[in-house]
N, C-alpha and C. Protein backbone atom coordinates (compact mmCIF):
# COMPACT_ATOMS: atom_id res chain seq x y z
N UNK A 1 23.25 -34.03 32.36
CA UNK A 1 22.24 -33.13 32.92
C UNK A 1 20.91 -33.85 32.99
N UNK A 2 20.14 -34.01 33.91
CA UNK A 2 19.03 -34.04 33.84
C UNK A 2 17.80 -32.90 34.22
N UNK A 3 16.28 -33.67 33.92
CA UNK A 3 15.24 -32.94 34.15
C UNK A 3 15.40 -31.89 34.74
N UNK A 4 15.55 -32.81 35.83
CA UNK A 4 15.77 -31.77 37.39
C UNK A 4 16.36 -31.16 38.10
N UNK A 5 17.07 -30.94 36.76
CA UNK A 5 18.44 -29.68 37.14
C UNK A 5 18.44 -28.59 36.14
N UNK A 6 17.51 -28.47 35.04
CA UNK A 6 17.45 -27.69 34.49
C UNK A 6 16.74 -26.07 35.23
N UNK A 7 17.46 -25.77 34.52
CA UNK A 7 17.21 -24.07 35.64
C UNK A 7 17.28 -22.55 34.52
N UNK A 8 16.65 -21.85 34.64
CA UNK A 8 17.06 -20.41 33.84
C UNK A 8 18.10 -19.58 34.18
N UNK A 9 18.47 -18.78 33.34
CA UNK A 9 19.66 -17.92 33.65
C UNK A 9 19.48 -17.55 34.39
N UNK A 10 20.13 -16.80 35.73
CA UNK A 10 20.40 -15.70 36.49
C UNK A 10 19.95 -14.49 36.00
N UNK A 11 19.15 -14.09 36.30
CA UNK A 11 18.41 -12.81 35.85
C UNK A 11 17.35 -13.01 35.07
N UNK A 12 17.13 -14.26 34.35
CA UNK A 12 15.81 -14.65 32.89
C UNK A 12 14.19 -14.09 33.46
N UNK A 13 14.02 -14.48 34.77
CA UNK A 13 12.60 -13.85 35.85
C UNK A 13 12.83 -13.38 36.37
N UNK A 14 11.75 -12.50 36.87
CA UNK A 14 12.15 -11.48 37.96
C UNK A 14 10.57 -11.33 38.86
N UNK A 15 10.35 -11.63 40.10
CA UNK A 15 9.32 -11.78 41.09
C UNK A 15 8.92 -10.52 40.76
N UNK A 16 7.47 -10.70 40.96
CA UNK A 16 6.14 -9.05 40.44
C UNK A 16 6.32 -8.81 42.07
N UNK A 17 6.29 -7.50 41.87
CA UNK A 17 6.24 -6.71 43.07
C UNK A 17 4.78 -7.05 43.97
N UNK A 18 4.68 -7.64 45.39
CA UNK A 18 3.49 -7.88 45.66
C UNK A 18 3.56 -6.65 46.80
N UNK A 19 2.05 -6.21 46.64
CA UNK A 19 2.08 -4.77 47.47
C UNK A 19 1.30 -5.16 48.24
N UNK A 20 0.91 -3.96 49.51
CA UNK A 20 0.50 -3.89 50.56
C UNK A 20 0.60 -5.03 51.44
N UNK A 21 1.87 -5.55 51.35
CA UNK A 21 2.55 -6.72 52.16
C UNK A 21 2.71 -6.08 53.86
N UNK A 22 2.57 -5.04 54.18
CA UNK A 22 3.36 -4.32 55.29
C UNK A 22 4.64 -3.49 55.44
N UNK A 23 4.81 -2.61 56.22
CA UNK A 23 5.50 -1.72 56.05
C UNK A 23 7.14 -2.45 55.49
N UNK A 24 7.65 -3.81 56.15
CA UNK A 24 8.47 -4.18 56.07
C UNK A 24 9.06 -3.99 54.65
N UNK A 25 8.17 -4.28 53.88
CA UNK A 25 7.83 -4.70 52.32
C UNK A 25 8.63 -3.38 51.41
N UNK A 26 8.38 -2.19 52.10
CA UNK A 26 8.37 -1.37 51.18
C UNK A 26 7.38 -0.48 50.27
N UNK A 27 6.67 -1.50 50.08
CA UNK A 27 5.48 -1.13 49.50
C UNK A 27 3.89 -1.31 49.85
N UNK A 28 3.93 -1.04 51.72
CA UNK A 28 3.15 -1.39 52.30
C UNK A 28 1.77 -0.05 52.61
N UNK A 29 0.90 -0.25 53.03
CA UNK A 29 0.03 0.78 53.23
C UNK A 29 -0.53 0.80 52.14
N UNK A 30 -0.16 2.05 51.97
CA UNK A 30 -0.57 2.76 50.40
C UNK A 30 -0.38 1.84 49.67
N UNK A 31 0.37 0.79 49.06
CA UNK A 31 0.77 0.32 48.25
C UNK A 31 1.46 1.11 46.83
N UNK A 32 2.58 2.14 47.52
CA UNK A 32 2.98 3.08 46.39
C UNK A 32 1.48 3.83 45.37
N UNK A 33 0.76 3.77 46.48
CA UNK A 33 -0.03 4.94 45.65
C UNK A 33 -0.29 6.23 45.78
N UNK A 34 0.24 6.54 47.05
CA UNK A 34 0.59 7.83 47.51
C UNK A 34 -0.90 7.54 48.39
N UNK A 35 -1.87 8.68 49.01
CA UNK A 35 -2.83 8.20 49.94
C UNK A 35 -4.12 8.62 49.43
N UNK A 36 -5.14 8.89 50.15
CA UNK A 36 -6.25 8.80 49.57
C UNK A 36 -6.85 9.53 48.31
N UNK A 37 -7.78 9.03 48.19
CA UNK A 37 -8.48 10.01 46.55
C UNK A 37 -8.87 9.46 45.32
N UNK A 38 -9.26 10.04 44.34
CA UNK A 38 -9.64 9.08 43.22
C UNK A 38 -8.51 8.50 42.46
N UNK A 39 -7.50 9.21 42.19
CA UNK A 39 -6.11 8.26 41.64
C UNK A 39 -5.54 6.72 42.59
N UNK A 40 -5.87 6.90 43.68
CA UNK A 40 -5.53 5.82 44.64
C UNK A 40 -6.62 4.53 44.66
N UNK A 41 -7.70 4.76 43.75
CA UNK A 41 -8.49 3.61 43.62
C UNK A 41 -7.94 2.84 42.30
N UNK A 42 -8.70 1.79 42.05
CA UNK A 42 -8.38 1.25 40.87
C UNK A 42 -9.21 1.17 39.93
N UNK A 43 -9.13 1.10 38.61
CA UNK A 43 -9.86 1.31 37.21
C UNK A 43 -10.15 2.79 36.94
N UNK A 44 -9.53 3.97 38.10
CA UNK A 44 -10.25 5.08 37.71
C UNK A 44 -8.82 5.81 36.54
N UNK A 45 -9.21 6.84 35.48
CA UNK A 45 -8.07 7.45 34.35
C UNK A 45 -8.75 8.47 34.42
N UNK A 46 -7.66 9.88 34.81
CA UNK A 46 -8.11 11.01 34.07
C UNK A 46 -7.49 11.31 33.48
N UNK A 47 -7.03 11.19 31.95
CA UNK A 47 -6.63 11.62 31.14
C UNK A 47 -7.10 12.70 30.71
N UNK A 48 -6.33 13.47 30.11
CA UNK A 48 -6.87 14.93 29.38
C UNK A 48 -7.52 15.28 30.32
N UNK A 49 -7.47 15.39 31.37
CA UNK A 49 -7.35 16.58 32.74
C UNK A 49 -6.88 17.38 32.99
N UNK A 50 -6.87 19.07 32.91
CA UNK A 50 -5.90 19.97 32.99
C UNK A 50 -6.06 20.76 34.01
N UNK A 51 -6.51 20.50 35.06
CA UNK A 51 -6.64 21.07 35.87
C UNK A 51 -7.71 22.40 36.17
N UNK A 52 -8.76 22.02 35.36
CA UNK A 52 -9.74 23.37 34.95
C UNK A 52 -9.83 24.23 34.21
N UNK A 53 -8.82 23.97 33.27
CA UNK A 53 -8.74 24.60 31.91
C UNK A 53 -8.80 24.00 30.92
N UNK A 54 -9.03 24.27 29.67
CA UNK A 54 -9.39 24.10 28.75
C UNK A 54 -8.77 22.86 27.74
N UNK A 55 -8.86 21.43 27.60
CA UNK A 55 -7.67 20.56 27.41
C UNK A 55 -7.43 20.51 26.16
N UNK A 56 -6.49 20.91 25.82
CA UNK A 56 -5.35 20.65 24.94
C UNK A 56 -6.21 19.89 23.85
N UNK A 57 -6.65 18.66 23.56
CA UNK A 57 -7.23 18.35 22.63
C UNK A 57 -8.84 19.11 22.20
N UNK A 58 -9.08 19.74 22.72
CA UNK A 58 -10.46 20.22 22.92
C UNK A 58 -10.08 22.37 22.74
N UNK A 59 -8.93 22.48 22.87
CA UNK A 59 -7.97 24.30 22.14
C UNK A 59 -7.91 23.73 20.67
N UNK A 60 -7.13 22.77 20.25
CA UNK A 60 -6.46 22.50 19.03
C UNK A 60 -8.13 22.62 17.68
N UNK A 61 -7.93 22.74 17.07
CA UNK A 61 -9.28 22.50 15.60
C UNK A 61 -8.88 21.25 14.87
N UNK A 62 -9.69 20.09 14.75
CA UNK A 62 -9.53 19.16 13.89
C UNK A 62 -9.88 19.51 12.59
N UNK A 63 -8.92 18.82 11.87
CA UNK A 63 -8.47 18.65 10.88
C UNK A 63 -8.87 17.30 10.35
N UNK A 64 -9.20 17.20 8.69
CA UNK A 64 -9.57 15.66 7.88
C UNK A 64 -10.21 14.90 8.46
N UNK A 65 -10.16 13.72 7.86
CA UNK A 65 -11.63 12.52 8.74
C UNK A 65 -10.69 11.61 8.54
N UNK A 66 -11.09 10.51 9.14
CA UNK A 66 -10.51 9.16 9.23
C UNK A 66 -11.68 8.30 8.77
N UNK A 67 -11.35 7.30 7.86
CA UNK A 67 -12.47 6.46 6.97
C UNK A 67 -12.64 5.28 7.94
N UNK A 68 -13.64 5.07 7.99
CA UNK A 68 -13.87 3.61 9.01
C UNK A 68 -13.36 2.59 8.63
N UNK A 69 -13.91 2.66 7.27
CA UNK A 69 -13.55 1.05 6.85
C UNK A 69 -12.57 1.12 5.65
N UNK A 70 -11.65 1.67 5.28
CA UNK A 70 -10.80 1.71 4.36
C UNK A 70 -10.42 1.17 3.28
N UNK A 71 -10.09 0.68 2.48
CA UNK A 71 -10.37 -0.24 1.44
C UNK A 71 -8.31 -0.01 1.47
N UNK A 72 -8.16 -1.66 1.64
CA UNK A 72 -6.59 -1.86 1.42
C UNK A 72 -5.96 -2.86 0.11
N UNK A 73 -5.29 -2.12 -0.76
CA UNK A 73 -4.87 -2.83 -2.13
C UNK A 73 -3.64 -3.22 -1.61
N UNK A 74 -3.28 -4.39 -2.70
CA UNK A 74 -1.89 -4.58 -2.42
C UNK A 74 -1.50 -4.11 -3.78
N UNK A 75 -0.17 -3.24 -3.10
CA UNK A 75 0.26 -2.31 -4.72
C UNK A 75 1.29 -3.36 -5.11
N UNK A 76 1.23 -3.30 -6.35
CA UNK A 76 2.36 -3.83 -7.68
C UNK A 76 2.80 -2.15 -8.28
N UNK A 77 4.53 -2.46 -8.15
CA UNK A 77 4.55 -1.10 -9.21
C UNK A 77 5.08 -2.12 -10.49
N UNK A 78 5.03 -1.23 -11.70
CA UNK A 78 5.46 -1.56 -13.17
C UNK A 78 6.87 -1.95 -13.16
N UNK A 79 7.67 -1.42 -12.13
CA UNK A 79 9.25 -2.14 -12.01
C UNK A 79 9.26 -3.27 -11.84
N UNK A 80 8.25 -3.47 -10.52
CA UNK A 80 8.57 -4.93 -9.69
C UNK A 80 7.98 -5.98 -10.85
N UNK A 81 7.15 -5.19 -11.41
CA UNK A 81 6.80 -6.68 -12.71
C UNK A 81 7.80 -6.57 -13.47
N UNK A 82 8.56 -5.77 -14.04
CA UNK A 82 9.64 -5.74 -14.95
C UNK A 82 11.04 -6.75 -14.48
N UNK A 83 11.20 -6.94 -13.14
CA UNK A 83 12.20 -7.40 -12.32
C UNK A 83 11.43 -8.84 -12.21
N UNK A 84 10.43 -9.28 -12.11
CA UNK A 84 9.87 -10.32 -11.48
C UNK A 84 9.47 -11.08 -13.04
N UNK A 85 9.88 -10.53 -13.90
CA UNK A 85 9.74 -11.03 -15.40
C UNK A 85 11.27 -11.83 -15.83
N UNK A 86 11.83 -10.47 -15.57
CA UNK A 86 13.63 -10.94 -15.59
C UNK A 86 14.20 -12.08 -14.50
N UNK A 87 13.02 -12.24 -13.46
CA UNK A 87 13.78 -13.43 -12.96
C UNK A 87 13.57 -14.45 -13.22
N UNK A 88 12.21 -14.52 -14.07
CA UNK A 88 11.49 -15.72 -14.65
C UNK A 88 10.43 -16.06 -13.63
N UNK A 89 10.42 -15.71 -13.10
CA UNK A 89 9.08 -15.79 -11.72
C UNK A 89 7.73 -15.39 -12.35
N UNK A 90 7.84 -14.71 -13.79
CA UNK A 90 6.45 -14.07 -14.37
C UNK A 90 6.60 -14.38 -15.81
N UNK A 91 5.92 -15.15 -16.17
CA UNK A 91 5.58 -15.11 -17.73
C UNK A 91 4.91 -14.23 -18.77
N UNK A 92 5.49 -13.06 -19.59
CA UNK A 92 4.90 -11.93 -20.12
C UNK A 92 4.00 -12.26 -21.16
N UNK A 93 4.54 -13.47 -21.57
CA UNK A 93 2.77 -13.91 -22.82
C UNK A 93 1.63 -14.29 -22.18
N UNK A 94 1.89 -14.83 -21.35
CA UNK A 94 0.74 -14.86 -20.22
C UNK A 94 -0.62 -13.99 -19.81
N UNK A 95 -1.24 -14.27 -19.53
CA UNK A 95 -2.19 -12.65 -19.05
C UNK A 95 -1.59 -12.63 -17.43
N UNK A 96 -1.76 -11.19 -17.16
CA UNK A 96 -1.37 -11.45 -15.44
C UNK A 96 -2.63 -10.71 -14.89
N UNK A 97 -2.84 -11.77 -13.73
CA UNK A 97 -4.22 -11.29 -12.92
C UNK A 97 -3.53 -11.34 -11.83
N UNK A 98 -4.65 -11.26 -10.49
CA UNK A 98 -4.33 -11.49 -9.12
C UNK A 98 -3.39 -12.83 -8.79
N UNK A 99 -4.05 -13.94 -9.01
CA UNK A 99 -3.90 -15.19 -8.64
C UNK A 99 -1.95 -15.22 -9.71
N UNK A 100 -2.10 -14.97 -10.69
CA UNK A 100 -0.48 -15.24 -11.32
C UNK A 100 0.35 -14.28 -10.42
N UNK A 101 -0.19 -13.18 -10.04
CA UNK A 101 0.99 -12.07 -9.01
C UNK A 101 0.85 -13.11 -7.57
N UNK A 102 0.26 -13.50 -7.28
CA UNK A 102 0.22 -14.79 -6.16
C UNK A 102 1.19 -15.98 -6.41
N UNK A 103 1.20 -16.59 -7.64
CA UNK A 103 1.90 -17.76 -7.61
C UNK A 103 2.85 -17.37 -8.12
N UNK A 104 3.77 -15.84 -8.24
CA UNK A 104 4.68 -14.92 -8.68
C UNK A 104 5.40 -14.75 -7.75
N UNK A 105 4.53 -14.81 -6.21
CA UNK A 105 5.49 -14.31 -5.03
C UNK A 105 5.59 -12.68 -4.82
N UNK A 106 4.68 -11.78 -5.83
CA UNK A 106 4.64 -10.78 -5.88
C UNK A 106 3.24 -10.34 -4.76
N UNK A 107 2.34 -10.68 -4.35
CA UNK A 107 1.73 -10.51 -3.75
C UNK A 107 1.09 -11.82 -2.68
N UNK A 108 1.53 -11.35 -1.37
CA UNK A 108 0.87 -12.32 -0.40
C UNK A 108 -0.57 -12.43 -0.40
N UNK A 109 -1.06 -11.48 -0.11
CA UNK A 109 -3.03 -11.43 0.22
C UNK A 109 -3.28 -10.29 -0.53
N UNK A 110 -4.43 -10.55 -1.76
CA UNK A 110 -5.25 -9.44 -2.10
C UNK A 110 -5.61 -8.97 -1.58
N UNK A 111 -6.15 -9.21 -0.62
CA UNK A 111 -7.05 -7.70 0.50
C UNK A 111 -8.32 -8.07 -0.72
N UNK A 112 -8.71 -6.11 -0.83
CA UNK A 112 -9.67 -5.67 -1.88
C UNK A 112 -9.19 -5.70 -3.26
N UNK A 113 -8.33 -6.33 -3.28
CA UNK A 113 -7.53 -5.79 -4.88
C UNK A 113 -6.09 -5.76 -4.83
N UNK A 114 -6.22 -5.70 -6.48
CA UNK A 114 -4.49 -5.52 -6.32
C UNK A 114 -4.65 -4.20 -6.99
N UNK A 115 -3.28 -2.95 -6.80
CA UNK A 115 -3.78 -1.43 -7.71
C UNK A 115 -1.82 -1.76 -7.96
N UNK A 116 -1.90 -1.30 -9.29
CA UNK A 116 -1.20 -1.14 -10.12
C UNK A 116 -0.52 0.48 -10.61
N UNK A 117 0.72 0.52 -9.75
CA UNK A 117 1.35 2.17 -10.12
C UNK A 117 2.31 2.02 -10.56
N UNK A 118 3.14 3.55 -11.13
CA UNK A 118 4.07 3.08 -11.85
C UNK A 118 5.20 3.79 -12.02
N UNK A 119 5.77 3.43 -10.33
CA UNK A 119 7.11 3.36 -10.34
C UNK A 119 7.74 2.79 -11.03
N UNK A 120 9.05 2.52 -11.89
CA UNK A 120 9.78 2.18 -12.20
C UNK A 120 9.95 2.19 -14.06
N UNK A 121 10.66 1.11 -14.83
CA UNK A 121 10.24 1.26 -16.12
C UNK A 121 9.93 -0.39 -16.56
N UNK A 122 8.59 -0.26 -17.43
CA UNK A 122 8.68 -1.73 -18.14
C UNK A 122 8.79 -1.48 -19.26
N UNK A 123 9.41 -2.83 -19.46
CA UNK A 123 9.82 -3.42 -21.09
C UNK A 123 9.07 -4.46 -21.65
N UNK A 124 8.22 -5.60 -20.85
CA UNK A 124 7.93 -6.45 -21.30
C UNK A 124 6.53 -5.90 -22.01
N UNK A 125 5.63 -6.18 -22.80
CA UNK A 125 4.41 -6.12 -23.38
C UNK A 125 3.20 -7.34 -22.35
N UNK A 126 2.64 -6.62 -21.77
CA UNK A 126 1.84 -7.19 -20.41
C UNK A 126 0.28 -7.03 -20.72
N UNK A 127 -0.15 -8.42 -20.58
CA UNK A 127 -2.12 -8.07 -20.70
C UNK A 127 -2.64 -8.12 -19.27
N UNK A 128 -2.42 -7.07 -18.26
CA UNK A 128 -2.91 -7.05 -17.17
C UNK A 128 -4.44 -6.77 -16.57
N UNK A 129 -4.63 -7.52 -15.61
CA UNK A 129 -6.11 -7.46 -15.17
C UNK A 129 -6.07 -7.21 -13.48
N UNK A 130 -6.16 -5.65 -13.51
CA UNK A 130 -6.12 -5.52 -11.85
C UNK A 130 -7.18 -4.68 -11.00
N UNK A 131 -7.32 -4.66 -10.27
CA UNK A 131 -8.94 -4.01 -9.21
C UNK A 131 -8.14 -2.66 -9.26
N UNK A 132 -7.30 -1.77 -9.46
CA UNK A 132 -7.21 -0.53 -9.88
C UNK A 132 -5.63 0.11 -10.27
N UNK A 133 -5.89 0.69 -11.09
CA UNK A 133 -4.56 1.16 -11.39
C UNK A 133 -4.23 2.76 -11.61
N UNK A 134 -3.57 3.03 -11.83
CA UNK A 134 -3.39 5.05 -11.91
C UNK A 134 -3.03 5.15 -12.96
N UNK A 135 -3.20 6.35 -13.24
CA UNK A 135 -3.46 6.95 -14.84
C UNK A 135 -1.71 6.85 -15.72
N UNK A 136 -0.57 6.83 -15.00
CA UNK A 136 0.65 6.79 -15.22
C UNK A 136 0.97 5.60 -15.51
N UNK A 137 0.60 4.41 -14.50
CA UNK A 137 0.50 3.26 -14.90
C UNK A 137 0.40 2.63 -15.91
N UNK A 138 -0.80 2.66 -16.55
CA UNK A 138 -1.86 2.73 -17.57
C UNK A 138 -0.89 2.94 -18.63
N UNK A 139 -0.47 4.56 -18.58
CA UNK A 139 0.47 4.65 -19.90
C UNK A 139 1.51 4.11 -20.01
N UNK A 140 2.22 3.46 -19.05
CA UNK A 140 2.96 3.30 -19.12
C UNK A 140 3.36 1.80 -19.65
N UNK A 141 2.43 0.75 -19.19
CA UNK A 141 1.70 -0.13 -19.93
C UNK A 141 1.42 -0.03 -21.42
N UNK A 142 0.79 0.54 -21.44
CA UNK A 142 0.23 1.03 -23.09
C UNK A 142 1.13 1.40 -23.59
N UNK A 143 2.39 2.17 -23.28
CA UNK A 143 3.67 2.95 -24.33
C UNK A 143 4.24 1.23 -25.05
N UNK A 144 4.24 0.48 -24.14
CA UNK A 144 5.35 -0.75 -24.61
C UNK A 144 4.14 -1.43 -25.66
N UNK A 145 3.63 -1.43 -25.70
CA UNK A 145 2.26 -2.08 -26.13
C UNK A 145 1.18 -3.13 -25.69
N UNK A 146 1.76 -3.37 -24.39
CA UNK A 146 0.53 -3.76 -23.54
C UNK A 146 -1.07 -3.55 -23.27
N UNK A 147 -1.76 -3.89 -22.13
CA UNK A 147 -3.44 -3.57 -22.09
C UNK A 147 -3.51 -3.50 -20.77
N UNK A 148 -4.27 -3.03 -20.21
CA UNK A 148 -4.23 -2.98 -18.65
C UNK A 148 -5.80 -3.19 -18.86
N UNK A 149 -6.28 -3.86 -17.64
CA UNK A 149 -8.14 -4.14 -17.42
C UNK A 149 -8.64 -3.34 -16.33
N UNK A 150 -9.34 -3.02 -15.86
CA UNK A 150 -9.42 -2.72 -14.02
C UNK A 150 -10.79 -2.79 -13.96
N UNK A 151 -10.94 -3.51 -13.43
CA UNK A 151 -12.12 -4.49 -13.24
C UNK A 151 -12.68 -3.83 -12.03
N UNK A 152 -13.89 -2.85 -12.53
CA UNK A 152 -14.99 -1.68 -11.44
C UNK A 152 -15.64 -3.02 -10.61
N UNK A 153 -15.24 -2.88 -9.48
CA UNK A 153 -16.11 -3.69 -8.29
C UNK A 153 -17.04 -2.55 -7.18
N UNK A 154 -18.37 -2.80 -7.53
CA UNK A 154 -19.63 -2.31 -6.72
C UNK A 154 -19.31 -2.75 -5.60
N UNK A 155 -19.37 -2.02 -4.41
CA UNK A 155 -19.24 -2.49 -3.11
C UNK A 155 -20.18 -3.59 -2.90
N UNK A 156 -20.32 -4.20 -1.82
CA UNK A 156 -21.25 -4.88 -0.97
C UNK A 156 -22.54 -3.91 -0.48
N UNK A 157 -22.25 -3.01 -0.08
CA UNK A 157 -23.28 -2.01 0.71
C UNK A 157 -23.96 -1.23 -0.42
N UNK A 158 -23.67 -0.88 -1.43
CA UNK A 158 -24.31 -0.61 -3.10
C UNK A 158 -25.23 -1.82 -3.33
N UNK A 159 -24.33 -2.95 -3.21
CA UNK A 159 -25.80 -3.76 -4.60
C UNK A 159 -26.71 -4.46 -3.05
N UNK A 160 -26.39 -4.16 -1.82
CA UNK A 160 -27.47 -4.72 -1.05
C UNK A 160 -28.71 -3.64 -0.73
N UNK A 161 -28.49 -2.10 -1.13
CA UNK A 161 -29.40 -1.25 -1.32
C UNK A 161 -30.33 -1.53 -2.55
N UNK A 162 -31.70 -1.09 -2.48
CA UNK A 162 -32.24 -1.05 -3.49
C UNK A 162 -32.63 0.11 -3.75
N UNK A 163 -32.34 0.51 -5.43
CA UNK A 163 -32.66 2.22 -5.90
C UNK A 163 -34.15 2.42 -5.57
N UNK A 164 -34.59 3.53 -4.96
CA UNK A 164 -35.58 4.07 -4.47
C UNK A 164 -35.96 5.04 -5.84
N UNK A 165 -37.02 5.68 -6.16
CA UNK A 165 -37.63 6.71 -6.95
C UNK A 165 -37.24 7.91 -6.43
N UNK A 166 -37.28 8.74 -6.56
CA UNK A 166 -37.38 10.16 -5.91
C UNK A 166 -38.92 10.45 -5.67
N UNK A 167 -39.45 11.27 -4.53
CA UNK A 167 -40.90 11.30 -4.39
C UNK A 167 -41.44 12.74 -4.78
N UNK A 168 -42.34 12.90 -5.13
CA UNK A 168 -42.51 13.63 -5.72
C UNK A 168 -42.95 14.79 -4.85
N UNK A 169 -43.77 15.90 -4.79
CA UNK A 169 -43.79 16.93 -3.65
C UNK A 169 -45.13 17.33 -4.09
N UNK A 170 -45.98 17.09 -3.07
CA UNK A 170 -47.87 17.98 -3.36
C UNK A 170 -47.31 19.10 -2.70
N UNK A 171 -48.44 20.22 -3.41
CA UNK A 171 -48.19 21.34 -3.19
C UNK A 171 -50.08 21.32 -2.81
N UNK A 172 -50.65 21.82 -1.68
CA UNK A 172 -51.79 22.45 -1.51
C UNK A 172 -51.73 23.91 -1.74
N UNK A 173 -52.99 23.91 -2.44
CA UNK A 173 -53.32 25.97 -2.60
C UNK A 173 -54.14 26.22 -1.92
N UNK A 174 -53.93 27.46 -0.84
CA UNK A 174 -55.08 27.54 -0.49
C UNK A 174 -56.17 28.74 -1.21
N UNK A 175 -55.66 29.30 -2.42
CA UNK A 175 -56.24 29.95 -3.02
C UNK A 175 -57.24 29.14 -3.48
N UNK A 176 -57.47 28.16 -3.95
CA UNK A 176 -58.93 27.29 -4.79
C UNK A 176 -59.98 27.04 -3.69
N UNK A 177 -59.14 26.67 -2.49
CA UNK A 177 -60.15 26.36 -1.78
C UNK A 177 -61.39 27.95 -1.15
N UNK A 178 -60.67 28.79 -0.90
CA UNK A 178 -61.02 30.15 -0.29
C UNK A 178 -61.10 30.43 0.80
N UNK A 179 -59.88 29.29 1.70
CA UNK A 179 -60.22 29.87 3.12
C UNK A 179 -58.68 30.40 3.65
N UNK A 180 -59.03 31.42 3.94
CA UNK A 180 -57.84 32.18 4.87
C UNK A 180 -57.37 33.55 4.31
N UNK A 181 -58.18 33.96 2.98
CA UNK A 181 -57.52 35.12 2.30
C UNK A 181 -58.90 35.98 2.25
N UNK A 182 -59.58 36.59 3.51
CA UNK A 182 -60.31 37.57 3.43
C UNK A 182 -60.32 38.66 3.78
């Protein structure tokens, strides 16, 4: 075989429809857009258009908020360390932080943290240090005789504010002065 005989399957491409070729085409004139008006131009969307009534997203009542900026942990539950101990992948005399659940294979990317829940059951006795954990966790840690840390991180947008005073409020009387009460 050479270069210049290499070829794709039968069927692998398929030619883009070129429009307003002429009637021959098929898709001539109009160019399958049916005929004049604002849908027949291009870049124009009316979505959520109902025809003069009231649209559907705009009847319904919203519900909850959506957080802009979300804060994403990577969870560890108390099993997967219990399993990731038993395979030897985790050393329990050890302390375990972020970086050992990293070179554990237990976590790809911290994100904001690692949070610590607690599915499953541990056995090993663990001195853990994680950006948050849940109250079940915790005990559950602590029953075997372990320590759990969770290390409070101040946002960025906290320590770049500076605490302001509260201001205080004048009150004018106009009783001392004597004008307006005759």
């Amino acid at each position: 075989m050479q270069l210049n005989q290499l070829r794709d399957k039968p069927g692998a491409t398929e030619k883009r429809t070129r429009v307003g070729r002429g009637p021959g085409s098929g898709k001539g004139k109009t160019a399958g857009r049916g005929h004049k008006g604002q849908k027949s131009r291009t870049g124009v969307s009316i979505r959520g258009f109902e025809g003069g009534q009231m649209p559907i997203y705009r009847r319904l009542p919203k519900r909850g908020f959506n957080i802009v900026n979300p804060k994403e942990f990577a969870v560890i539950n108390v099993g997967r360390l219990q399993k990731v101990i038993d395979e030897g992948r985790l050393d329990a005399g050890k302390p375990v932080d972020g970086a050992a659940l990293e070179a554990a294979g237990m976590v790809r990317q911290r994100r904001d943290g690692v949070r610590l829940l607690a599915s499953g059951e541990l056995k090993a006795k663990l001195a853990i240090t994680v950006d948050h954990a849940s109250a079940a966790a915790i005990a559950a840690v602590e029953k075997v005789g372990g320590s759990v840390t969770v290390i409070a991180k101040a946002s960025a947008a906290d320590e770049a504010k500076p605490k302001k005073a509260p201001k205080k409020k004048t009150t004018k009387k106009s009783d001392e002065s004597g004008e307006g009460n005759e």
